[in-house]
N, C-alpha and C. Protein backbone atom coordinates (compact mmCIF):
# COMPACT_ATOMS: atom_id res chain seq x y z
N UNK A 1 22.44 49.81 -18.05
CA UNK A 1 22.03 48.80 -19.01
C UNK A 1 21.01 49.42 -19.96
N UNK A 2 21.34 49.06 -20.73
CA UNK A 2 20.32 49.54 -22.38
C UNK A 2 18.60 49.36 -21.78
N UNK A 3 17.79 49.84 -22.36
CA UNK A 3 16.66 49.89 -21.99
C UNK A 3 16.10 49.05 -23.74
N UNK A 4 15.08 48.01 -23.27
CA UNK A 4 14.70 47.29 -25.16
C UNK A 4 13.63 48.16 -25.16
N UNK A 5 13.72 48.43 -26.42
CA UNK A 5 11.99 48.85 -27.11
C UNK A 5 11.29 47.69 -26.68
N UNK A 6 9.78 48.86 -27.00
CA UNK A 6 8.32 48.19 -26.59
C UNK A 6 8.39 46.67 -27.65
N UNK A 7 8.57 47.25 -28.81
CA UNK A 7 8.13 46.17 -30.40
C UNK A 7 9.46 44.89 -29.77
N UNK A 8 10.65 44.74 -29.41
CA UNK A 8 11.55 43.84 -29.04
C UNK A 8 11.10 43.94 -27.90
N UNK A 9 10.54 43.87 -27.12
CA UNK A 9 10.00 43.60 -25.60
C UNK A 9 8.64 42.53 -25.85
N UNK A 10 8.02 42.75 -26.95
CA UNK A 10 6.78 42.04 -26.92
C UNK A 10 7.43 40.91 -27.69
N UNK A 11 8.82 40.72 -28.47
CA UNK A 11 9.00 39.39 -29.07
C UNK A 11 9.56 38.55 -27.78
N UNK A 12 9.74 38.60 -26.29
CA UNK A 12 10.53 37.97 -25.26
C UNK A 12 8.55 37.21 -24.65
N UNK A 13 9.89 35.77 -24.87
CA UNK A 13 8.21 34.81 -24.05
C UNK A 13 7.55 35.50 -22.97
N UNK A 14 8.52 36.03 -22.60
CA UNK A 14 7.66 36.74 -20.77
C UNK A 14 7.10 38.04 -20.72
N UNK A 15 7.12 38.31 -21.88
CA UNK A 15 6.29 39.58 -22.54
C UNK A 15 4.60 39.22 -23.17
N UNK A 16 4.97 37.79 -23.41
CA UNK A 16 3.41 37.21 -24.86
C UNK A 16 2.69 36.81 -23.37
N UNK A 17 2.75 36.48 -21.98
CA UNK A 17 1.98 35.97 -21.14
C UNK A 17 0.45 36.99 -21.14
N UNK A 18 -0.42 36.31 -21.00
CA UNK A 18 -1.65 37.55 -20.60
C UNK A 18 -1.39 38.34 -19.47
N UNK A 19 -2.00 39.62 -19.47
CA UNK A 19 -2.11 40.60 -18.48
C UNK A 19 -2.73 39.71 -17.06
N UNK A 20 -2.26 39.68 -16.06
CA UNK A 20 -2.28 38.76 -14.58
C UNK A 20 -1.83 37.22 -14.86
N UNK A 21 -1.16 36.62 -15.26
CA UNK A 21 -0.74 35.49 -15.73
C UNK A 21 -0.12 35.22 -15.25
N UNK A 22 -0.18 34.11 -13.88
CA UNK A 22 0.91 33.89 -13.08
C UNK A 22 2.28 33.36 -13.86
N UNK A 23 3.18 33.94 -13.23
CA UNK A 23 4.43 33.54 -13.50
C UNK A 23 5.03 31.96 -14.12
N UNK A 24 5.71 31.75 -14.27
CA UNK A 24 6.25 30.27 -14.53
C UNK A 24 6.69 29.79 -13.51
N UNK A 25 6.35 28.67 -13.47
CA UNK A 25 6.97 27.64 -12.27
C UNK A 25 8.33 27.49 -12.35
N UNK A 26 8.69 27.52 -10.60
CA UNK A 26 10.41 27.22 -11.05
C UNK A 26 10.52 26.22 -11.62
N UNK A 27 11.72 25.87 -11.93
CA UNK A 27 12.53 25.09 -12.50
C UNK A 27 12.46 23.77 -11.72
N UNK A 28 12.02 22.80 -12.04
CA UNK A 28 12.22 21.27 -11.66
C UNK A 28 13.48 20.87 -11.48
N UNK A 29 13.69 19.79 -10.22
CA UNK A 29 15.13 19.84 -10.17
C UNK A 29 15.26 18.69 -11.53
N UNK A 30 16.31 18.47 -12.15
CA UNK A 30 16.45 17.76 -13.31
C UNK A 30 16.19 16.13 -13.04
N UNK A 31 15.30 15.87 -14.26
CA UNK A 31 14.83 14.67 -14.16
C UNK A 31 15.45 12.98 -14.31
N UNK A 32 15.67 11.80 -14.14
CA UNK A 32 16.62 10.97 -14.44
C UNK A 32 18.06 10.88 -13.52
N UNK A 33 18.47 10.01 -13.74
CA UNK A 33 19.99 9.68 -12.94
C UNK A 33 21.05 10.35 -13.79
N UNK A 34 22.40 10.33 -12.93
CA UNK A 34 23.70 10.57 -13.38
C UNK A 34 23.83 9.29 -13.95
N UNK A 35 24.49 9.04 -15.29
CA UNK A 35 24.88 7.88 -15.81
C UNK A 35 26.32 7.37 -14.87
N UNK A 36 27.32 8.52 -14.38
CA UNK A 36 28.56 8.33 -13.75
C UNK A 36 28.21 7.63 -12.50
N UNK A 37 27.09 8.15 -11.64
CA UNK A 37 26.56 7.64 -10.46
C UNK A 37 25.91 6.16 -10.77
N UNK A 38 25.26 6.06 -11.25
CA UNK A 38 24.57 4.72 -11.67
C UNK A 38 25.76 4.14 -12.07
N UNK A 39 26.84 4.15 -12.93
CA UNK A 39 28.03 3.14 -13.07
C UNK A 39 28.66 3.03 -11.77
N UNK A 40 29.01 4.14 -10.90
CA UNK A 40 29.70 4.07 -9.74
C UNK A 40 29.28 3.10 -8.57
N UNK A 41 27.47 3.38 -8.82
CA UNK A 41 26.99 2.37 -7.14
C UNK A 41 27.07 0.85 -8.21
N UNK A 42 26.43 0.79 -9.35
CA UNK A 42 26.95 -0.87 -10.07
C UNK A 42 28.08 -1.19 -9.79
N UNK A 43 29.15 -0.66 -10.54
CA UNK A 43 30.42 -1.11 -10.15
C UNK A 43 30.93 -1.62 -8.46
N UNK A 44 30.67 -0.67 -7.91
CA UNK A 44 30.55 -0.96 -6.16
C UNK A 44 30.20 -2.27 -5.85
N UNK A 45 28.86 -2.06 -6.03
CA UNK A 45 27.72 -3.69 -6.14
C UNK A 45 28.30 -4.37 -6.36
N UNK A 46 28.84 -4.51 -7.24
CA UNK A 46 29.40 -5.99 -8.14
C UNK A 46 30.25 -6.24 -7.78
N UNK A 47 31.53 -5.25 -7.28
CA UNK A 47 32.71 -5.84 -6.59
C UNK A 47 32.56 -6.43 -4.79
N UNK A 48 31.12 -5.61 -4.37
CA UNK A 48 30.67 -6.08 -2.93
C UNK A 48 29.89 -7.53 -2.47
N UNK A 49 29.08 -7.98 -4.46
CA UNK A 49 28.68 -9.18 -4.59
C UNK A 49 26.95 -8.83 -4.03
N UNK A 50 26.62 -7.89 -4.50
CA UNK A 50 25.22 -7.41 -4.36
C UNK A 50 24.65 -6.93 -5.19
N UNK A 51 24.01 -8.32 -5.53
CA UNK A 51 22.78 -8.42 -6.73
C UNK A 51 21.78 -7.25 -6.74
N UNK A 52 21.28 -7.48 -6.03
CA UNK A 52 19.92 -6.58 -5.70
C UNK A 52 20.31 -4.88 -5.77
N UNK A 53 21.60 -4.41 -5.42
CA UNK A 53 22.23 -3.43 -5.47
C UNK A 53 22.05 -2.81 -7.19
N UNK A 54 23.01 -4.00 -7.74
CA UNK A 54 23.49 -4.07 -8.83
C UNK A 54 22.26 -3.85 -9.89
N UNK A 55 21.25 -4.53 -9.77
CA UNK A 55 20.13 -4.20 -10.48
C UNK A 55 19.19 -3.18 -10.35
N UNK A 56 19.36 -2.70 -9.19
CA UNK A 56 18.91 -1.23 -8.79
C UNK A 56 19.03 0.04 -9.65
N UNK A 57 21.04 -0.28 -9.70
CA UNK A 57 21.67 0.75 -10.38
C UNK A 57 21.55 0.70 -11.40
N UNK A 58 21.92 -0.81 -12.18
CA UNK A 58 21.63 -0.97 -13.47
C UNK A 58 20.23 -0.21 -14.21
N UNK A 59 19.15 0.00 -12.99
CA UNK A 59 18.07 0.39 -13.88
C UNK A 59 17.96 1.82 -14.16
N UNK A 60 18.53 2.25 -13.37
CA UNK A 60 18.64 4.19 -13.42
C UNK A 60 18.47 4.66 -14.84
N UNK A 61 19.60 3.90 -15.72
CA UNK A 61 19.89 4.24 -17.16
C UNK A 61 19.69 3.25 -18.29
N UNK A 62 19.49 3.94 -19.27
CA UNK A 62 19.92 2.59 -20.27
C UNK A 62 21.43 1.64 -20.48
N UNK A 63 20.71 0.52 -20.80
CA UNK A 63 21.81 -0.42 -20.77
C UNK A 63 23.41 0.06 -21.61
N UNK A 64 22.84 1.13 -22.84
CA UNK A 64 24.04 1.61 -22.98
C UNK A 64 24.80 2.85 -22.77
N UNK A 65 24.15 3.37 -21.70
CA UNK A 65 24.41 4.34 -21.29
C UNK A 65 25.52 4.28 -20.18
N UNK A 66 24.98 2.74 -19.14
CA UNK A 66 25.39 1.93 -17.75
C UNK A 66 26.55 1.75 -18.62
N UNK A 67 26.70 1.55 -20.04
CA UNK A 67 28.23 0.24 -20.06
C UNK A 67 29.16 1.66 -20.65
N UNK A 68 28.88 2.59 -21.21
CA UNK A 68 30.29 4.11 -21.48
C UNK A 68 29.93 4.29 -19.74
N UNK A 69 29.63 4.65 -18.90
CA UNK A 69 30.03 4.95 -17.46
C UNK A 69 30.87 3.92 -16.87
N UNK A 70 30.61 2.46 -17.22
CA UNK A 70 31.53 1.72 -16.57
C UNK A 70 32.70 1.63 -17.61
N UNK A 71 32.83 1.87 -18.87
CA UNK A 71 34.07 1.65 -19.42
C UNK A 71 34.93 3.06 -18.72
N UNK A 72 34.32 4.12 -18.84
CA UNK A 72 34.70 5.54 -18.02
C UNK A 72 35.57 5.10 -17.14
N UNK A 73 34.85 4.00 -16.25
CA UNK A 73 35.18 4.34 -14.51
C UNK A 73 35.86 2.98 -14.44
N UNK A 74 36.24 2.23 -15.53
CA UNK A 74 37.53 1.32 -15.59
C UNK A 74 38.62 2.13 -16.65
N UNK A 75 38.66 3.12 -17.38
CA UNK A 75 39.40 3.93 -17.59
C UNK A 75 40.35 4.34 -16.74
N UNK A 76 39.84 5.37 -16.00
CA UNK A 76 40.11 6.43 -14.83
C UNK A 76 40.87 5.37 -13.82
N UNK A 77 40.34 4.26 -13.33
CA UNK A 77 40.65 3.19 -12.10
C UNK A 77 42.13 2.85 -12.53
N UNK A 78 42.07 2.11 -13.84
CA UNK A 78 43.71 1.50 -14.59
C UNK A 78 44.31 2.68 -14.81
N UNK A 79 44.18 3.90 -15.10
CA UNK A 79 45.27 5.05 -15.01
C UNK A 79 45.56 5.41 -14.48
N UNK A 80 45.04 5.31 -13.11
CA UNK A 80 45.12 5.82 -11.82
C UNK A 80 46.50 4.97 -10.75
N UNK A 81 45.79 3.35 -10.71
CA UNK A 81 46.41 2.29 -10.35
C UNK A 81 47.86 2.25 -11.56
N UNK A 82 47.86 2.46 -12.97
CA UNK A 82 49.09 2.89 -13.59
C UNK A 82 49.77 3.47 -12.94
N UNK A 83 49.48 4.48 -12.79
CA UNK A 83 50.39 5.69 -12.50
C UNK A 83 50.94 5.46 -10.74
N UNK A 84 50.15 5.31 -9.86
CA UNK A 84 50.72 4.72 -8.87
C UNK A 84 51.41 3.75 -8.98
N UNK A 85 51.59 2.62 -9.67
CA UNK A 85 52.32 1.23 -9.53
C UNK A 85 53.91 1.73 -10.79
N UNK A 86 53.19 2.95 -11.43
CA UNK A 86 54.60 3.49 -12.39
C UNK A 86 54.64 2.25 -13.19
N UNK A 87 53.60 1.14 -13.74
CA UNK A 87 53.56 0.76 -14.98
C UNK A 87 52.76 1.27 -16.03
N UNK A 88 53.09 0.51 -17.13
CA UNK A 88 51.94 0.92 -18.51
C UNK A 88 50.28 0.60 -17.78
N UNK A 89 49.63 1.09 -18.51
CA UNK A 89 48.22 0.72 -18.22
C UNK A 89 47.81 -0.75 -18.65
N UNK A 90 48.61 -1.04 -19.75
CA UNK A 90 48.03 -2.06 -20.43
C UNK A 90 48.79 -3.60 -19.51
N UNK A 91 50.30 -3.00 -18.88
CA UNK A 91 50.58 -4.16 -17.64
C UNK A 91 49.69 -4.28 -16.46
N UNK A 92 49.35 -3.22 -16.43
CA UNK A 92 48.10 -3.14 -15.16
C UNK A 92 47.22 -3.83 -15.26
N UNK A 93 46.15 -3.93 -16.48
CA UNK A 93 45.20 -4.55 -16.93
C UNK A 93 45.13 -6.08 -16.79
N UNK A 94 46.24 -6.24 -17.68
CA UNK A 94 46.38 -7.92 -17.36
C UNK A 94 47.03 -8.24 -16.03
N UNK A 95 47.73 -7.42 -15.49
CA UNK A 95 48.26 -7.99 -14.24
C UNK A 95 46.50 -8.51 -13.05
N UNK A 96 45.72 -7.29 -13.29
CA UNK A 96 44.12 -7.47 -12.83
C UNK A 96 43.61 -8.28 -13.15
N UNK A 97 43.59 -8.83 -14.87
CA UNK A 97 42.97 -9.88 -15.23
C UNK A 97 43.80 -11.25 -14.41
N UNK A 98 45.14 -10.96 -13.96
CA UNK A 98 45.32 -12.54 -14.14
C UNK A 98 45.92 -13.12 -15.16
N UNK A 99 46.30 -12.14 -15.95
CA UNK A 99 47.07 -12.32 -17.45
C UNK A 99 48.46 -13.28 -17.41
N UNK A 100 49.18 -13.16 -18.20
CA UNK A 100 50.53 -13.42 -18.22
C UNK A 100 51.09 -11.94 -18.62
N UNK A 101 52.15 -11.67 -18.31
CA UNK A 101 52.41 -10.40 -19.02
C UNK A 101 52.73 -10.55 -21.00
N UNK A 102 52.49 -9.36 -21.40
CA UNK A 102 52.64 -9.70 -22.80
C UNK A 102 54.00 -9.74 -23.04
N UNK A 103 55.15 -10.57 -24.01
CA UNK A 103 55.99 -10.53 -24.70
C UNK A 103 56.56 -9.13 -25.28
N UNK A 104 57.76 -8.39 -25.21
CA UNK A 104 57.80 -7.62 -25.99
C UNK A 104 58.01 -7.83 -26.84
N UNK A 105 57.62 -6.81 -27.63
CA UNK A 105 57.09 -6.79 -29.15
C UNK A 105 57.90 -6.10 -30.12
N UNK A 106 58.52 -6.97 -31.04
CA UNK A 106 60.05 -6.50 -31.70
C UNK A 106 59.46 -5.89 -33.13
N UNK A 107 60.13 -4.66 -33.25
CA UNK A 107 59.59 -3.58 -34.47
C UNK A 107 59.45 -4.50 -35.81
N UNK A 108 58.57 -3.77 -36.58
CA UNK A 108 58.45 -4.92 -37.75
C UNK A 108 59.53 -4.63 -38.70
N UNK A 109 59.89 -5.29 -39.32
CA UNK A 109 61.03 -5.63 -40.53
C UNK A 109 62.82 -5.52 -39.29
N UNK A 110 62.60 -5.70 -38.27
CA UNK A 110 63.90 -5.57 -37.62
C UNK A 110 64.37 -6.90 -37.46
N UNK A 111 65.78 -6.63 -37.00
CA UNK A 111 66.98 -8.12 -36.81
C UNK A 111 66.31 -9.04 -36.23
């Protein structure tokens, strides 16, 4: 491996420390929640009917942070349940809601 000059050795942060200058502290483990995790134990909660759960998780993140993890993890769930049941996603959906199924839908300007 290349050896740096002295003059590019003194521009590296760990070069500008004073002479006996203890080292840098490791690395903190990273601060804050997974937004995926915090949607995952909410979602859980809510389908288990546990409030106290639910507001737990809810607080990890911001409120709009909590609602792209749960649209995520009702994404992934209906494509998943699609693809096993071998319908559209969008029959899936309403079949979950309780829907009616939709009408098909005849091309525009046709017989």
């Amino acid at each position: 491996m290349a050896r740096v000059p002295g003059k590019l050795r003194g521009l590296l942060p760990s070069a500008r420390r004073a002479p006996g200058a203890e080292a840098p502290a490791p690395a903190r483990p990273r601060q804050g929640h997974n937004l995926f995790e915090a949607a995952a134990e909410y979602v859980a909660a809510c389908a288990e009917d546990d409030q106290a759960r639910a507001e737990e998780a809810a607080s990890r993140v911001s409120p709009g942070m909590l609602s792209f993890g749960v649209n995520e993890l009702a994404c992934r769930a209906l494509l998943t349940l699609a693809r096993e049941r071998n319908e559209s996603p969008g029959a899936v959906a309403r079949s979950l809601l309780g829907l009616r199924e939709e009408p098909a839908r005849h091309p525009a300007g046709g017989a």
